[in-house]
N, C-alpha and C. Protein backbone atom coordinates (compact mmCIF):
# COMPACT_ATOMS: atom_id res chain seq x y z
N UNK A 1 46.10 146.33 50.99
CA UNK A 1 46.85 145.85 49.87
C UNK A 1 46.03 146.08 48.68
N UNK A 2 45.89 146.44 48.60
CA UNK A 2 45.54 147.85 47.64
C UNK A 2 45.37 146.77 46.34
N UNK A 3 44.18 146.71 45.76
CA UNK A 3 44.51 146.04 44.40
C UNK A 3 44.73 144.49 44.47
N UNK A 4 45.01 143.85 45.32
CA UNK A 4 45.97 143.00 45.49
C UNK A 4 45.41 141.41 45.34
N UNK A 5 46.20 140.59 46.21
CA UNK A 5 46.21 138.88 45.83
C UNK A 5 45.67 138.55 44.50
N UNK A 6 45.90 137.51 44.37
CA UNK A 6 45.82 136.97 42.89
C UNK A 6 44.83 135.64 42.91
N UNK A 7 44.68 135.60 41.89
CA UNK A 7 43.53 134.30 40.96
C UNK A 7 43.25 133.48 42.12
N UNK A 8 43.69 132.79 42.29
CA UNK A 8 43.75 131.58 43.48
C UNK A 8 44.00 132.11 44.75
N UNK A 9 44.94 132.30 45.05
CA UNK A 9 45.20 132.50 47.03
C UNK A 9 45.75 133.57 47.06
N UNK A 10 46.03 134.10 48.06
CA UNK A 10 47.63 134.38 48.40
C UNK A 10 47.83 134.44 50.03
N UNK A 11 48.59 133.95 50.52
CA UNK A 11 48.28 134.31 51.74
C UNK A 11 49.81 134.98 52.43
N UNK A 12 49.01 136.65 52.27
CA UNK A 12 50.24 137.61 52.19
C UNK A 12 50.64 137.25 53.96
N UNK A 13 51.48 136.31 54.12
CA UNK A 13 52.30 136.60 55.46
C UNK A 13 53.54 137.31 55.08
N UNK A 14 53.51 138.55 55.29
CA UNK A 14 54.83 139.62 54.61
C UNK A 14 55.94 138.90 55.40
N UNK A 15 56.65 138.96 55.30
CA UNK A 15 57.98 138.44 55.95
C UNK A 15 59.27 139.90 55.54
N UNK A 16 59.18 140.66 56.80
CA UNK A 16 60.07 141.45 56.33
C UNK A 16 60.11 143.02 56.23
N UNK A 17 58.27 142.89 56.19
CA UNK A 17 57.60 144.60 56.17
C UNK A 17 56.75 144.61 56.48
N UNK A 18 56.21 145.32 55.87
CA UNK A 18 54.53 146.37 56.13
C UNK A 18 53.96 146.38 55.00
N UNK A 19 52.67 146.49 55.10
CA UNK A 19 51.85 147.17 54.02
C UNK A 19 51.62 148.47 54.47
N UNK A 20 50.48 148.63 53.84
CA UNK A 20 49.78 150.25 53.36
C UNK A 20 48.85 150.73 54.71
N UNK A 21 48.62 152.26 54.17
CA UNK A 21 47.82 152.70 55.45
C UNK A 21 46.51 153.24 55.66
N UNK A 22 45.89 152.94 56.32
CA UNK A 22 44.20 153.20 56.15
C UNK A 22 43.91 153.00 57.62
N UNK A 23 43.06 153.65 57.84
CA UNK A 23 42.38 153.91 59.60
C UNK A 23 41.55 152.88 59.81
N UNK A 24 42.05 152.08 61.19
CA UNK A 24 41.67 150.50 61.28
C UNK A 24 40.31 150.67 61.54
N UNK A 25 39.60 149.54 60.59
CA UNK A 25 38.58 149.27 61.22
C UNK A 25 38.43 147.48 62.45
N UNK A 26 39.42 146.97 62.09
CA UNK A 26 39.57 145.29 62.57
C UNK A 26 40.91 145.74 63.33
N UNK A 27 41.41 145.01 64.83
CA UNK A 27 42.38 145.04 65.19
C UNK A 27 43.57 144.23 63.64
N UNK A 28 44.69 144.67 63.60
CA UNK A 28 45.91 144.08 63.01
C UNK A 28 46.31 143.39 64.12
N UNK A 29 46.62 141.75 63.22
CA UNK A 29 47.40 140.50 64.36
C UNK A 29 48.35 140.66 63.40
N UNK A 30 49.47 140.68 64.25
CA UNK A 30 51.10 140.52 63.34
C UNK A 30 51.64 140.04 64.55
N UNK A 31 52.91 139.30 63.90
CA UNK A 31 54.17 139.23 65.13
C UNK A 31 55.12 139.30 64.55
N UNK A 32 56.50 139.47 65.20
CA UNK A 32 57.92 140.04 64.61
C UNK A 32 58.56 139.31 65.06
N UNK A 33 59.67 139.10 64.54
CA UNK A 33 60.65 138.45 64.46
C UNK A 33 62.21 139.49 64.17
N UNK A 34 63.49 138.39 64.39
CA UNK A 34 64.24 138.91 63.88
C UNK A 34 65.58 137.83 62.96
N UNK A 35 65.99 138.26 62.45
CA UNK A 35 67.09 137.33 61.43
C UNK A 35 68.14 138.01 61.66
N UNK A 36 69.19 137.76 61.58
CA UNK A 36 70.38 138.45 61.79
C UNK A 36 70.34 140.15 62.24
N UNK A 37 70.72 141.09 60.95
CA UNK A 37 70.64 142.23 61.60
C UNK A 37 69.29 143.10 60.95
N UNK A 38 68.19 142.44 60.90
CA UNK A 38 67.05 142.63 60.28
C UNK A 38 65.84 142.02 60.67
N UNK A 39 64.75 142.90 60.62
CA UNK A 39 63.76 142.70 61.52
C UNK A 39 62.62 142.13 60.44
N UNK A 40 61.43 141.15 60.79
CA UNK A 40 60.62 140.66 60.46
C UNK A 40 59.21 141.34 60.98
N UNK A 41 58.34 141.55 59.83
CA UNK A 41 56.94 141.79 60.63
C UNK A 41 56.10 140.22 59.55
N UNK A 42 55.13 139.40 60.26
CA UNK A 42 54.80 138.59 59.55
C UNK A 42 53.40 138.81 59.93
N UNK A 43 52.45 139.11 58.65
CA UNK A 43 51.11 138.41 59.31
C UNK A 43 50.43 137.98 58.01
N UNK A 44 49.06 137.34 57.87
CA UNK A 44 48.28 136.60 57.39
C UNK A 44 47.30 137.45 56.74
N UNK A 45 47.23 136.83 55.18
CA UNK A 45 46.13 137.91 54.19
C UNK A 45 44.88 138.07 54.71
N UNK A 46 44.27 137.08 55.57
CA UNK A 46 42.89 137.16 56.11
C UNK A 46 42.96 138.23 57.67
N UNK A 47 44.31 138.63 57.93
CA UNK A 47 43.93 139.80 58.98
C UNK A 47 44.33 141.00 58.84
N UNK A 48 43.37 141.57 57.23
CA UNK A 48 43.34 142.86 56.92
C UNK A 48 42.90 143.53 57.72
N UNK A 49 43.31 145.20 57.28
CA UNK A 49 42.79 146.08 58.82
C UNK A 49 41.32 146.26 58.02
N UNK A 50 41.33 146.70 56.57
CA UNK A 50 40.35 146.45 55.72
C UNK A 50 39.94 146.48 54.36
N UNK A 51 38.65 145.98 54.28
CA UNK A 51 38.29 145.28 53.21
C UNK A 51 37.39 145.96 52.23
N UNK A 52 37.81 146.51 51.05
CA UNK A 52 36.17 147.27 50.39
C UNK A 52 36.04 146.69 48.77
N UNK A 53 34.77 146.41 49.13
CA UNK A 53 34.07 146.66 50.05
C UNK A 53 33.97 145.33 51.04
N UNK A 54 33.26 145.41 52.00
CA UNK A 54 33.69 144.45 52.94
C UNK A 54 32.57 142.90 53.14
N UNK A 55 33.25 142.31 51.71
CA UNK A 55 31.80 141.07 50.75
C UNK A 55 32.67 140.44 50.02
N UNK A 56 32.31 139.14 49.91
CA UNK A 56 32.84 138.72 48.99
C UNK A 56 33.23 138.68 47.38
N UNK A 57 32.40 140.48 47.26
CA UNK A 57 32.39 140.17 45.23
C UNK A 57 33.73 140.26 44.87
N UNK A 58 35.07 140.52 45.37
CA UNK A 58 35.85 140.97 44.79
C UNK A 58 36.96 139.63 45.32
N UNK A 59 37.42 139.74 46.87
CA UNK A 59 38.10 138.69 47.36
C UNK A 59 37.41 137.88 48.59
N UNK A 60 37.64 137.11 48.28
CA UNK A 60 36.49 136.26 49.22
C UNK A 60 37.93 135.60 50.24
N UNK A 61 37.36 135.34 51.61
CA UNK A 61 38.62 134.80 52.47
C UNK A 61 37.83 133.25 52.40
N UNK A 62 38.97 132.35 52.27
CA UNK A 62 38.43 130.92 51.72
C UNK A 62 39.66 130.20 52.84
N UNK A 63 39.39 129.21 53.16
CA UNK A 63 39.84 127.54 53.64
C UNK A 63 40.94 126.90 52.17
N UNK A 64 42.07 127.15 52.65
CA UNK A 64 43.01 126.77 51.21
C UNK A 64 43.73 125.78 52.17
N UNK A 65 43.68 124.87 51.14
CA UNK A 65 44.90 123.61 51.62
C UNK A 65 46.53 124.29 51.27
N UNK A 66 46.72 124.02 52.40
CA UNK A 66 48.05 124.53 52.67
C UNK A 66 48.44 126.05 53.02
N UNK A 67 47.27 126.71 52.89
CA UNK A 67 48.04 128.19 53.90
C UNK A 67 47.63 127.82 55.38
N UNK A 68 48.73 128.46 55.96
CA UNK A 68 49.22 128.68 57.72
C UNK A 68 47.83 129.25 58.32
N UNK A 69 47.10 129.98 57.20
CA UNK A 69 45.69 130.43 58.38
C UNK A 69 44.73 130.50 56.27
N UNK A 70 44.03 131.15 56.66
CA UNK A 70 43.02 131.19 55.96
C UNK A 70 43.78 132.14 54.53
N UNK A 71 42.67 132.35 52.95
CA UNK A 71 43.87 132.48 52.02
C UNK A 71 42.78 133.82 51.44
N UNK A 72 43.15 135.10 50.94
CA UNK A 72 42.09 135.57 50.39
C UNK A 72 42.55 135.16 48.28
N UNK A 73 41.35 134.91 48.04
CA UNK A 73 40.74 134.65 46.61
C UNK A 73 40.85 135.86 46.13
N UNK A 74 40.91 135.61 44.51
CA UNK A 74 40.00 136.36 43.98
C UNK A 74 38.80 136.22 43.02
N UNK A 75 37.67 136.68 42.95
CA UNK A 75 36.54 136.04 41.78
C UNK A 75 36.76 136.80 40.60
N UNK A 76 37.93 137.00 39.78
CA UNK A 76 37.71 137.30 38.87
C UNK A 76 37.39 138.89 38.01
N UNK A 77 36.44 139.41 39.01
CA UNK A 77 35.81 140.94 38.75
C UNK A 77 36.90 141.48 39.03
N UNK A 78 37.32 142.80 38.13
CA UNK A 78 38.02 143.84 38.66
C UNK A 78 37.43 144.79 39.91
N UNK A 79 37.94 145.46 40.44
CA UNK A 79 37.93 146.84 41.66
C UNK A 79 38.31 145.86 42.97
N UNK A 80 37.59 146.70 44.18
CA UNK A 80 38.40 146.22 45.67
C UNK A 80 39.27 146.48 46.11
N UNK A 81 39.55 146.51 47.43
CA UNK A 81 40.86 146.68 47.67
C UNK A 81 40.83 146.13 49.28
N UNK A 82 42.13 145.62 49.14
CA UNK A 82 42.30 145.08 51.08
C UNK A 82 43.50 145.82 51.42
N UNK A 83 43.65 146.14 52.74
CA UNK A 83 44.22 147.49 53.54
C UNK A 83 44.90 146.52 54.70
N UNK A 84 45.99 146.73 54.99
CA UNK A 84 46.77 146.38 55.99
C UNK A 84 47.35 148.13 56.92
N UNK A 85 47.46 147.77 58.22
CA UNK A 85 47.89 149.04 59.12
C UNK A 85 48.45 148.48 60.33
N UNK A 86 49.62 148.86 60.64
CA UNK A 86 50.28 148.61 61.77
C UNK A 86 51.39 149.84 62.37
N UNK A 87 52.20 149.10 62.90
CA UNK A 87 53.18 150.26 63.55
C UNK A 87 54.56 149.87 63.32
N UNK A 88 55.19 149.93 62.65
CA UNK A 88 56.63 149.17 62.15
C UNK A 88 58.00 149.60 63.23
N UNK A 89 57.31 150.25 64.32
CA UNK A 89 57.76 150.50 65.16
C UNK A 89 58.07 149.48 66.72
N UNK A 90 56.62 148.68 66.68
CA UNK A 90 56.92 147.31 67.24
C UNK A 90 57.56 146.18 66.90
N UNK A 91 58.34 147.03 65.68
CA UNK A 91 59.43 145.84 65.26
C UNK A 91 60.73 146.37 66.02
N UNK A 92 60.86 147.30 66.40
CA UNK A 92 62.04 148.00 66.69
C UNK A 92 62.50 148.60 65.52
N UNK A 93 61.90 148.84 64.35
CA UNK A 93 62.64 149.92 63.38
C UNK A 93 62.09 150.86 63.25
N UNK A 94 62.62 151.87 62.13
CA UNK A 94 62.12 152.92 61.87
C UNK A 94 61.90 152.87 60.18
N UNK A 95 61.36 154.08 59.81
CA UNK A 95 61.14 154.06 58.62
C UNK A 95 62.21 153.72 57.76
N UNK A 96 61.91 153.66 56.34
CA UNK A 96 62.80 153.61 55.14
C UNK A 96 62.83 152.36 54.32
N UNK A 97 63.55 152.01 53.67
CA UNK A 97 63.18 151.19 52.41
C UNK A 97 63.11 149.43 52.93
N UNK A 98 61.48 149.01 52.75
CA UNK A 98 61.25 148.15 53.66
C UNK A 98 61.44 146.86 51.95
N UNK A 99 61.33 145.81 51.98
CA UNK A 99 61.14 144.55 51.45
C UNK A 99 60.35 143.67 51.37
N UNK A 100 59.40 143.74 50.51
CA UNK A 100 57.80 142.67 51.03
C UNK A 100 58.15 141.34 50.04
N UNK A 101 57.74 140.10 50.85
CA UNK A 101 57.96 138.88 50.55
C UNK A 101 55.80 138.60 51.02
N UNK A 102 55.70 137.51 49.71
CA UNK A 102 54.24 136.89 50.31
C UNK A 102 54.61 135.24 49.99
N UNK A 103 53.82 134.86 50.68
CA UNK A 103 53.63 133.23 50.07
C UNK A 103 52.29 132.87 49.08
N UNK A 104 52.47 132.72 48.20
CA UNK A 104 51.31 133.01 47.13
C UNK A 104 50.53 131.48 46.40
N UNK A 105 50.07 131.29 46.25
CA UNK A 105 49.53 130.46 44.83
C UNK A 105 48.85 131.22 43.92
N UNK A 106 49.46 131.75 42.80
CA UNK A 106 49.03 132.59 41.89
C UNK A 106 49.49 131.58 39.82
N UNK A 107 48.29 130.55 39.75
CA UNK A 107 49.15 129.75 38.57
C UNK A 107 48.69 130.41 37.20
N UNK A 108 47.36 131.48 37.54
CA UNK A 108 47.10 132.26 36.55
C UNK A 108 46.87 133.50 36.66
N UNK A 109 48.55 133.91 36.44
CA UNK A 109 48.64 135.20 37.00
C UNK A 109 47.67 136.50 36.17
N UNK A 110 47.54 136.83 37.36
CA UNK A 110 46.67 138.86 36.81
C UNK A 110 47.58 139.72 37.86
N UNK A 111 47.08 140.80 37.18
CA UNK A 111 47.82 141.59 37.86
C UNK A 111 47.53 142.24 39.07
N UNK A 112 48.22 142.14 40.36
CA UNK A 112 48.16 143.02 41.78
C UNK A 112 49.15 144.07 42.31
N UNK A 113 48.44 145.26 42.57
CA UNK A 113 49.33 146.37 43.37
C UNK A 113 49.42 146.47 44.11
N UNK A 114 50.34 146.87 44.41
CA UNK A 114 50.77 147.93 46.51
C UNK A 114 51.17 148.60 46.12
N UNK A 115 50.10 149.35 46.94
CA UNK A 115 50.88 151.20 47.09
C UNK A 115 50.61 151.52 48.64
N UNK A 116 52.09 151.88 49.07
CA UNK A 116 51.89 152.70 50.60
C UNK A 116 51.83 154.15 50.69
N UNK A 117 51.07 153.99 51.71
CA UNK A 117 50.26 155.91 51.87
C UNK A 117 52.33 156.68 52.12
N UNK A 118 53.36 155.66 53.07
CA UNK A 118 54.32 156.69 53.11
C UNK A 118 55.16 156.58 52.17
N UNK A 119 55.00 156.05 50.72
CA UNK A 119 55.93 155.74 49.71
C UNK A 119 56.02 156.94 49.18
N UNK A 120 57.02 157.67 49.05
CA UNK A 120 57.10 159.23 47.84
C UNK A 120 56.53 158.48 46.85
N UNK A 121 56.64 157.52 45.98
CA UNK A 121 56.01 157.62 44.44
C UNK A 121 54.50 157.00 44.84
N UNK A 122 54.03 156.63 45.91
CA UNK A 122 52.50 156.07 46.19
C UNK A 122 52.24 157.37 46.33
N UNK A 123 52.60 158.82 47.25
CA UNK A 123 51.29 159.14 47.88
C UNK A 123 50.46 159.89 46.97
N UNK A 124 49.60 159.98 47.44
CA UNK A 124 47.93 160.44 46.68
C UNK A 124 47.75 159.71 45.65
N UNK A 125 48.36 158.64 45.35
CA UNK A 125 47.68 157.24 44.12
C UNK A 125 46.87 156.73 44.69
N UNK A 126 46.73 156.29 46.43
CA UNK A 126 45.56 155.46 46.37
C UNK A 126 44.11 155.88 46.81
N UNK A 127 43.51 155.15 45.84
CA UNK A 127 41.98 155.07 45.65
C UNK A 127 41.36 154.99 47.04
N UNK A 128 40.38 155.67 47.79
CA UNK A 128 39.71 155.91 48.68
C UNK A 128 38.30 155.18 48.35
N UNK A 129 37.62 155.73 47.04
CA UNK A 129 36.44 154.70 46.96
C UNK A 129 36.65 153.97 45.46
N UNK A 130 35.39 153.36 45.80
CA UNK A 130 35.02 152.80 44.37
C UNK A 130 34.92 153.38 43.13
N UNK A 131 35.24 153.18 42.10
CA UNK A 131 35.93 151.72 41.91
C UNK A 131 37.15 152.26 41.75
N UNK A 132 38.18 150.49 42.47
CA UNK A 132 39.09 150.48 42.36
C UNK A 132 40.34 150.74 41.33
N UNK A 133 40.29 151.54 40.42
CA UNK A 133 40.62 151.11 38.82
C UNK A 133 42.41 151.32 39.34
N UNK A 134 42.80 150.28 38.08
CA UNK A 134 44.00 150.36 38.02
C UNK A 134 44.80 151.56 36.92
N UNK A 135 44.26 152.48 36.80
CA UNK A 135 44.56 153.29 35.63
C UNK A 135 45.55 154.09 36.29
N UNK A 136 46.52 154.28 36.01
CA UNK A 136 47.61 155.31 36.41
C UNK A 136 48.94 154.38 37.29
N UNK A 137 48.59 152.94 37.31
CA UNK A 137 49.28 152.02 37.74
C UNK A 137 50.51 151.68 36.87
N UNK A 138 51.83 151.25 37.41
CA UNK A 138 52.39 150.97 36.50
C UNK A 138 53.47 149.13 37.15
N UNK A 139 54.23 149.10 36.25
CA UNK A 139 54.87 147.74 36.59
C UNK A 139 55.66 148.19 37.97
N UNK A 140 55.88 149.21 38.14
CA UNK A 140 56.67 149.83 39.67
C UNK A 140 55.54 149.45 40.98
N UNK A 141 54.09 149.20 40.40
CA UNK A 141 53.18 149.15 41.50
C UNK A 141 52.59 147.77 41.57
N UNK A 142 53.06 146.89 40.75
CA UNK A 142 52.69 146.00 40.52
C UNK A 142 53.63 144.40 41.71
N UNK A 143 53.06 143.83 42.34
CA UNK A 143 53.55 142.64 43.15
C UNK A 143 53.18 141.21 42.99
N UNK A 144 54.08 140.54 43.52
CA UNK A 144 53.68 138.86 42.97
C UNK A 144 53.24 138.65 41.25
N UNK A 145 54.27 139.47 40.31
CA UNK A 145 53.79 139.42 38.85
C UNK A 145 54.23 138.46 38.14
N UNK A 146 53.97 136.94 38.43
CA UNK A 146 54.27 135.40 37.79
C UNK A 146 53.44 134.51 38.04
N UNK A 147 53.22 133.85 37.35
CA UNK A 147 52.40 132.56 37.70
C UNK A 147 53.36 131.58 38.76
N UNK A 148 52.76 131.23 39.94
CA UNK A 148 53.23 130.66 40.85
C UNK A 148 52.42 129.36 41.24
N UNK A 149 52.64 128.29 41.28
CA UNK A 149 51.63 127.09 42.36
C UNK A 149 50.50 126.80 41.33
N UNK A 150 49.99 125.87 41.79
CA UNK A 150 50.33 125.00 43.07
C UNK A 150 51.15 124.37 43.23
N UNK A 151 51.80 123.90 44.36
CA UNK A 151 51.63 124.32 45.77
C UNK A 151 52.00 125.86 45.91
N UNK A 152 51.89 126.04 47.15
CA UNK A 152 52.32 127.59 47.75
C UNK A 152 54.01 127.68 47.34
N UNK A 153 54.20 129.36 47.19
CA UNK A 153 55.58 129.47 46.75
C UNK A 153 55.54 130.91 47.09
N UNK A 154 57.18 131.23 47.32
CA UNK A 154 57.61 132.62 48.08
C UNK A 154 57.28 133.23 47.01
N UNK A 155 56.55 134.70 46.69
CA UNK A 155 56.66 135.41 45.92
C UNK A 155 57.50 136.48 45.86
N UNK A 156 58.87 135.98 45.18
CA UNK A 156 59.53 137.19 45.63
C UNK A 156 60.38 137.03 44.04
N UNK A 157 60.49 138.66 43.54
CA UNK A 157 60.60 139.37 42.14
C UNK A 157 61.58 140.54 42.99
N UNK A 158 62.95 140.64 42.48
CA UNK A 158 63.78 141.63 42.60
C UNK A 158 63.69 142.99 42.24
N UNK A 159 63.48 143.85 42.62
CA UNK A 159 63.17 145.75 42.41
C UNK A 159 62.64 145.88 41.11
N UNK A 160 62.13 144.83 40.22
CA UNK A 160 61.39 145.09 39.10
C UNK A 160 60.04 145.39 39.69
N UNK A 161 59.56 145.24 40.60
CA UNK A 161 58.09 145.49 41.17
C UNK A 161 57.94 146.44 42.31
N UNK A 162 56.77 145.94 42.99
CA UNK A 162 56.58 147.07 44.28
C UNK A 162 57.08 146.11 45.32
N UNK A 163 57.94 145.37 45.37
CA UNK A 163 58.44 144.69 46.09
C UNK A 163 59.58 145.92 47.58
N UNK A 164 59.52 146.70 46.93
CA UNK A 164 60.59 147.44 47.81
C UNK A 164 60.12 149.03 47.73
N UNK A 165 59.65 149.34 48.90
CA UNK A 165 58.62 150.90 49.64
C UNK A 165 59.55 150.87 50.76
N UNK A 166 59.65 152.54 50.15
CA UNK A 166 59.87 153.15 51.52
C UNK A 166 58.55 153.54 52.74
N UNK A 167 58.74 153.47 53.75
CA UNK A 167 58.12 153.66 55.16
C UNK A 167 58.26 154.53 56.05
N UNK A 168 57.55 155.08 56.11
CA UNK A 168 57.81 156.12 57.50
C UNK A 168 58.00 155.80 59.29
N UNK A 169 58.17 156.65 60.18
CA UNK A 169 58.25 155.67 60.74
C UNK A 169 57.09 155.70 61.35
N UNK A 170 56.33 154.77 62.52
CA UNK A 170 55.55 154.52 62.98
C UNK A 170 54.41 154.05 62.48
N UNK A 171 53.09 154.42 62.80
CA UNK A 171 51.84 153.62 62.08
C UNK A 171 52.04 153.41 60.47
N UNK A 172 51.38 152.39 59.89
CA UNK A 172 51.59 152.08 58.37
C UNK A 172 49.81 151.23 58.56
């Protein structure tokens, strides 16, 4: 998640999709679900596939009252980036235009991106090393963009954001 969580917490349990793609270094814990005629992938900001750099200067994983598992921070400094990878295929779907929901506490908002490696307008935007800069970013790449919480609250912003990537199918 490329860029991502905000000031205070966030604890991205996606409800709904996938993130971005990068060659695991940590197993991915997710589980799926389903809602009517639509499939759920849910997992927790602290089980990135990975982290760079992999320290606390940028997002630190912290003990937050009230997230479901652990919440990643941020300190403030710009660069970093946290990486999610799975298979959107153990949801039973296939690629195409997925929907990301987080549960956030963000009450002083800055700004966070997602970009997926199979998005036509992501690929070759994301940053491989340091530093992370946001230069060439725009409000299309931008997620969870409001001040939210405390308490925890759904972060969810209608196609004004990166709220909605297309996916390919299989690994992400």
């Amino acid at each position: 998640m490329l860029r991502s969580i905000s000031k205070l917490a966030i604890v991205l349990f996606m409800i709904g999709l996938v993130t971005t793609a990068f060659a695991g270094i940590k197993a991915q814990k997710f589980k799926v679900s389903q809602h009517k005629d639509g499939h759920q992938i849910w997992f927790e900001a602290e089980d990135y596939t990975e982290r760079l750099p992999d320290n606390d200067e940028f997002y630190p994983v912290v003990a937050k009252d009230g997230a479901f598992g652990q919440a990643i921070t941020r300190t403030g400094n710009g660069g970093g980036r946290i990486s999610y990878t799975f298979d959107i295929s153990q949801a039973g779907r296939k690629g195409g235009e997925w929907y990301f929901w987080g549960r956030v506490i963000n009450p002083s908002n800055t700004s966070d991106f997602m970009l997926i490696e199979s998005d036509p307008e992501d690929k070759g935007r994301i940053p491989t090393a340091a530093p992370f800069a946001t230069a060439g970013l725009g409000n299309d790449d931008r997620i969870f963009e409001r001040n939210q919480g405390p308490p925890w609250a759904w972060g969810v912003k209608p196609s004004k954001e990166a709220h909605i990537k297309t996916l390919a199918d299989g690994k992400m």
